[in-house]
Every structure is written in structure tokens, then in C-alpha cells.
Protein backbone atom coordinates (compact mmCIF):
# COMPACT_ATOMS: atom_id res chain seq x y z
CA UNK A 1 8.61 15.74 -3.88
CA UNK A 2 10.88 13.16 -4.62
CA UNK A 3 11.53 12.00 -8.39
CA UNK A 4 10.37 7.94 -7.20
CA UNK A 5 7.14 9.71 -6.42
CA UNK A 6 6.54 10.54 -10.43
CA UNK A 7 5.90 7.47 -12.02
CA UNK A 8 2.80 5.87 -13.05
CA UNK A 9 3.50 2.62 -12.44
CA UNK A 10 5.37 0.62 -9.83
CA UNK A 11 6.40 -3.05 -8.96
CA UNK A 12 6.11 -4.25 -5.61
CA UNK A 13 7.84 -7.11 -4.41
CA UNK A 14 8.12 -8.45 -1.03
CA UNK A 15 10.87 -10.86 0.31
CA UNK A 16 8.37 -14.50 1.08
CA UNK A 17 10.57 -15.36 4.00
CA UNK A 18 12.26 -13.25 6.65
CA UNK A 19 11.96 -11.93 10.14
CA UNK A 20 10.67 -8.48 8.72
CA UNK A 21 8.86 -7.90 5.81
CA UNK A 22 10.98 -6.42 3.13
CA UNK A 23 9.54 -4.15 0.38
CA UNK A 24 11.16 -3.19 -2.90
CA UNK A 25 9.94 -0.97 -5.71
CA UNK A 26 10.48 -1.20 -9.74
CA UNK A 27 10.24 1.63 -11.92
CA UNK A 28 8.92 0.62 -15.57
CA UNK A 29 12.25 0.16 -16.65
CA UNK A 30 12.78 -2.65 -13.72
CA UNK A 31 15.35 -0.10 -12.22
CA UNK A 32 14.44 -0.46 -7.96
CA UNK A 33 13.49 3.36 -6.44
CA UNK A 34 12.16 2.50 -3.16
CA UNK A 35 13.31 0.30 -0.43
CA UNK A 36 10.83 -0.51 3.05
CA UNK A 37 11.78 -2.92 5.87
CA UNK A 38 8.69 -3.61 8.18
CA UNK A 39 10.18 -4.23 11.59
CA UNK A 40 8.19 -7.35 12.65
CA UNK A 41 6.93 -7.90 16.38
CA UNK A 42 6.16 -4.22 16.51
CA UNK A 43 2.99 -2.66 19.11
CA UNK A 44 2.36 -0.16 16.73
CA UNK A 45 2.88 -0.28 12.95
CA UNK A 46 5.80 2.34 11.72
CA UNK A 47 7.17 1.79 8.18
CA UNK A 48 10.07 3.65 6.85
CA UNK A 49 10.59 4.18 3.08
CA UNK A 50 14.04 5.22 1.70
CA UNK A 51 15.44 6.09 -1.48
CA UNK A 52 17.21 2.58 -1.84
CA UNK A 53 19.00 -0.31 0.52
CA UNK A 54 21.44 1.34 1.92
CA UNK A 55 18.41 3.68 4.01
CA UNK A 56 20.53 6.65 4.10
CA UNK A 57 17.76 8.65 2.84
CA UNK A 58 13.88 8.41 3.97
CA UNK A 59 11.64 9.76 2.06
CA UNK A 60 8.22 8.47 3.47
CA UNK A 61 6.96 7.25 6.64
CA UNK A 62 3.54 5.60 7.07
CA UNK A 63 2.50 5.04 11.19
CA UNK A 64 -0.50 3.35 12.49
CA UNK A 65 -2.35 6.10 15.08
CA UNK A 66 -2.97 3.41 17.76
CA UNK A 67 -1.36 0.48 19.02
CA UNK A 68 -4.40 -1.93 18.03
CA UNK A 69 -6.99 -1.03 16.19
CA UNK A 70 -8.74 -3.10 14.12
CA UNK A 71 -10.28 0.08 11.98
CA UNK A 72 -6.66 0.66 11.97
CA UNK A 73 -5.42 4.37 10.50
CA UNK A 74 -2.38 4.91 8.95
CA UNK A 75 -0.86 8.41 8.65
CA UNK A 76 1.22 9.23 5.76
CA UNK A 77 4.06 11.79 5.96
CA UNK A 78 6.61 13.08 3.75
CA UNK A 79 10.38 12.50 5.27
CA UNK A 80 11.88 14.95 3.28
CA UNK A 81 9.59 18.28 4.90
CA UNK A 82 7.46 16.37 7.05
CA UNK A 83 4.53 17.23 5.01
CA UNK A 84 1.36 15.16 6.08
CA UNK A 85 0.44 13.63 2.51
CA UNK A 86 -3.05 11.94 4.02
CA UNK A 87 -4.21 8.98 5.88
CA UNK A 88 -5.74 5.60 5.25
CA UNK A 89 -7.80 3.71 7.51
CA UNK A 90 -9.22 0.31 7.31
CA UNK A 91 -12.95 -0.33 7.14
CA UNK A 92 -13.00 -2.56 10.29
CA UNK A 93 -15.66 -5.20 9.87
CA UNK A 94 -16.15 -4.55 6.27
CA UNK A 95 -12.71 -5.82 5.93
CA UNK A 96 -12.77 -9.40 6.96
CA UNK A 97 -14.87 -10.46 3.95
CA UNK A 98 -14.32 -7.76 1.54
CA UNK A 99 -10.66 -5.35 2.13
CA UNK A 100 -12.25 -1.89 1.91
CA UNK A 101 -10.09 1.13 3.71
CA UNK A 102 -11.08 4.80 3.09
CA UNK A 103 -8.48 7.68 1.62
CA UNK A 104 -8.43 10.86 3.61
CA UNK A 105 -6.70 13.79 2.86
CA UNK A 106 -4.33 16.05 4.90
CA UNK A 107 -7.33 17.70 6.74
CA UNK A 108 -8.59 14.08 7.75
CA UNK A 109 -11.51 14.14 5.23
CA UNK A 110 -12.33 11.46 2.84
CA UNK A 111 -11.55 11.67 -0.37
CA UNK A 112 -11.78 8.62 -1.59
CA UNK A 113 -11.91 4.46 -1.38
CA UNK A 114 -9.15 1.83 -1.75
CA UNK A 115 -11.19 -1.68 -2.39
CA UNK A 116 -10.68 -5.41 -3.27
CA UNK A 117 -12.24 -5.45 -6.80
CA UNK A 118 -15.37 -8.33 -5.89
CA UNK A 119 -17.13 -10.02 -3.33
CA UNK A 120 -17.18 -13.22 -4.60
CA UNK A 121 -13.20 -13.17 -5.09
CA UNK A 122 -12.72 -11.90 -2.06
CA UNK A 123 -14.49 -14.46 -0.03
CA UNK A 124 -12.34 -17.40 -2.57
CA UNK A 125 -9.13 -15.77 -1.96
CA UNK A 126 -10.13 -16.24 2.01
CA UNK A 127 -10.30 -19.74 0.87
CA UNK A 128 -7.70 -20.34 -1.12
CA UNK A 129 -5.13 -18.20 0.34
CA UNK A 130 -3.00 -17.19 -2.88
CA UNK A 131 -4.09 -19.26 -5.31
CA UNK A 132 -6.39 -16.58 -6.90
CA UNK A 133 -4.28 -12.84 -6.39
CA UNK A 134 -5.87 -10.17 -4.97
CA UNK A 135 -7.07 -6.91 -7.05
CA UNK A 136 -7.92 -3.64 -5.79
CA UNK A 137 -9.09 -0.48 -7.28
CA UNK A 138 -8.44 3.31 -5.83
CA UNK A 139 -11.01 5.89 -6.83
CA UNK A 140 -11.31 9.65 -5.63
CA UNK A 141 -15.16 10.15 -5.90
CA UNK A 142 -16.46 8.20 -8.76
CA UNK A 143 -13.44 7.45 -10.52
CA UNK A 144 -10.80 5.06 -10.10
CA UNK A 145 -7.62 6.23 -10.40
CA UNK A 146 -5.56 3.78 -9.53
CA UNK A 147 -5.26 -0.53 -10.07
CA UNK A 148 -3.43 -2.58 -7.61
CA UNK A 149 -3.11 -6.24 -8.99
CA UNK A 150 -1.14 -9.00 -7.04
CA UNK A 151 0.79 -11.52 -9.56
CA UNK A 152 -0.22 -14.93 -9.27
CA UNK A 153 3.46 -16.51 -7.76
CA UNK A 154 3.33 -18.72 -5.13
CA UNK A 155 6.73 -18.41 -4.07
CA UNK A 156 6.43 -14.29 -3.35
CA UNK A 157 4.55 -11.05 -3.56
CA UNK A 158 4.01 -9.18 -6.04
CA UNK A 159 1.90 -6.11 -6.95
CA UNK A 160 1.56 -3.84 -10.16
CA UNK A 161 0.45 -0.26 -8.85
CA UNK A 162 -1.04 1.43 -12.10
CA UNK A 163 -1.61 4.60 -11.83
CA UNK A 164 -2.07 5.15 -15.42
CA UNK A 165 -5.81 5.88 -15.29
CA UNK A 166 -5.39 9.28 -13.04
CA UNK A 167 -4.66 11.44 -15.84
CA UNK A 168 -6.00 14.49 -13.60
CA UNK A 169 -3.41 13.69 -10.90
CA UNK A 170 -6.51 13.09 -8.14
CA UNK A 171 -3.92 10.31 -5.95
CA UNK A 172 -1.20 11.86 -4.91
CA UNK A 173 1.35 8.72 -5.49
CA UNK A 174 2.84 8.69 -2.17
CA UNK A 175 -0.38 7.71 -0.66
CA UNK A 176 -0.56 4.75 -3.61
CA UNK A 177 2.77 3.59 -2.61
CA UNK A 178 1.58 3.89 0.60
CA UNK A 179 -1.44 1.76 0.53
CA UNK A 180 1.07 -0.33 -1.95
CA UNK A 181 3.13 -1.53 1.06
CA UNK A 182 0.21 -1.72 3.62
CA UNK A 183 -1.95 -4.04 1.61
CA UNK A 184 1.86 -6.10 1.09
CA UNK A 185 2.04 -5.99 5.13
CA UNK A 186 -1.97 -7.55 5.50
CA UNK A 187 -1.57 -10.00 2.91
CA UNK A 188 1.71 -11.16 4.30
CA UNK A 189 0.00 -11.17 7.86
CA UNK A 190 -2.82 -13.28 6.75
CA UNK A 191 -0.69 -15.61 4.85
């Protein structure tokens, strides 16, 4: 597994304005270790994550299974030895007032439940677009193993990915970048 893939926690920031959404992530130390571009105008989601900028190594692809799907899945594979690392798939309906998605692993069994942290929030945030930042919580059976918190800025997108929390190593932390990037992608789509 690659070293970008052993922290346990992450900045996500995502370029406000541009023709394809444009991903970068922080180590602790502020020192960027992962670099996405989401090719905009695409039928079918397919997001490439490399080692840095210059994308001369991938290191993680995440692919939606269908063209459009609005309990959309998202396969997660390993570049480096095309290892199938899991899946996450959107709870459809459950989704438009609350995000929910489900975590499967490799075998397509779920493991687990990526979710925006309230009701109530949730339905303001629908409101008030980003005035009030989103959080989610990961948890593998009953416990949550992983906080996702946007940063209030108005001007771009930000996200800390903790996964301080999973001391039993439960996530493995290229699914958590990769739900990371897709909740980046939905918020910037319904923005």
C-alpha cells in the first residue's frame, strides 16, 4: 500500500472554480500527498488519484458501476496491484434529505455506514447551501471510525478526514479518501 495511505488525518481541498473539479490532499504537516482531477461532463463517474500533480503515478481509482444511477456505487481499486479495496454506494432516496451511502467490502458486503451527522443540519445546509458545513461520521458496525468535517469557507472546499478514532484499523484509508473526494464531487455538484 502506498505510504499517503498511512496517515490518520488528511486535508481536502478542492479548487472553487474550474472546468473539472480538482482535489488535493494535506498530510498533518500541510505537506500535499494526493492529487485527483474529476473530468467534468463525464457519462459515468471515473476519478483518478496520483501520487502528486504531475500524475505520473496513480495510485487509486474510484468508478461509478453505471452510467446514472441515482443509488449510485462506486468501486474502489488500488492502481498500484489492482486490488479491489471495496465499494460505496449511495442510499438513493435517503440521500436527498439526509447523505447516507453504505461501505461494502471487497466481497460486496456491507460493512459499514458513511452519514451526514443530523437531520436537522442536513435539511438547513439544503437551505443554506454552505453557510453551515457539512459533517459526516464513518462507522464499521457500531463504531465510528472515522470524522469528515467540511470548514466553514465560502470561497472553497475544505474537509478534515480524521481517522484518529479507528485505533483497530476497521477503515481501510483508501476507502476514507475515497469517500473523501466523492462527498467533495456531490457537494460541489449541488453547489
Amino acid at each position: 500500500m502506498h505510504s499517503a495511505f498511512m496517515h490518520n488525518k488528511y486535508l481536502l481541498k478542492r479548487q472553487a472554480i474550474a472546468l473539472k473539479g480538482t482535489f488535493r490532499f494535506y498530510d498533518p504537516s500541510g505537506n500535499m500527498i494526493l492529487f485527483s482531477e474529476q473530468k467534468m461532463f463525464k457519462l459515468r463517474e471515473d476519478i483518478r488519484v496520483y501520487a502528486d500533480q504531475s500524475k505520473t503515478q496513480e495510485i487509486l481509482t474510484v468508478k461509478a458501476r453505471q452510467i446514472v444511477d441515482f443509488s449510485a456505487a462506486y468501486d474502489v481499486v488500488d492502481a498500484s496491484n489492482n486490488e479491489h479495496v471495496g465499494t460505496l454506494r449511495r442510499k438513493g432516496l435517503k440521500s436527498m434529505l439526509r447523505d447516507e451511502w453504505e461501505v461494502l467490502n471487497p466481497a460486496g458486503q456491507i460493512i459499514g455506514s458513511l452519514f451526514e451527522d443530523s437531520m436537522g443540519l442536513a435539511l438547513v445546509r439544503r437551505l443554506l447551501v454552505s453557510l453551515v458545513p457539512q459533517n459526516y461520521d464513518i462507522s464499521i458496525g457500531q463504531s465510528v471510525v472515522a470524522d469528515l468535517k467540511q470548514r466553514f469557507n465560502p470561497f472553497r472546499y475544505e474537509l478534515d478526514l480524521d481517522f484518529s478514532m479507528d485505533t483497530a484499523n476497521q477503515l481501510d484509508r483508501r476507502l476514507g479518501i475515497a469517500a473523501g473526494i466523492l462527498l467533495a464531487a456531490v457537494e460541489g455538484r449541488q453547489s
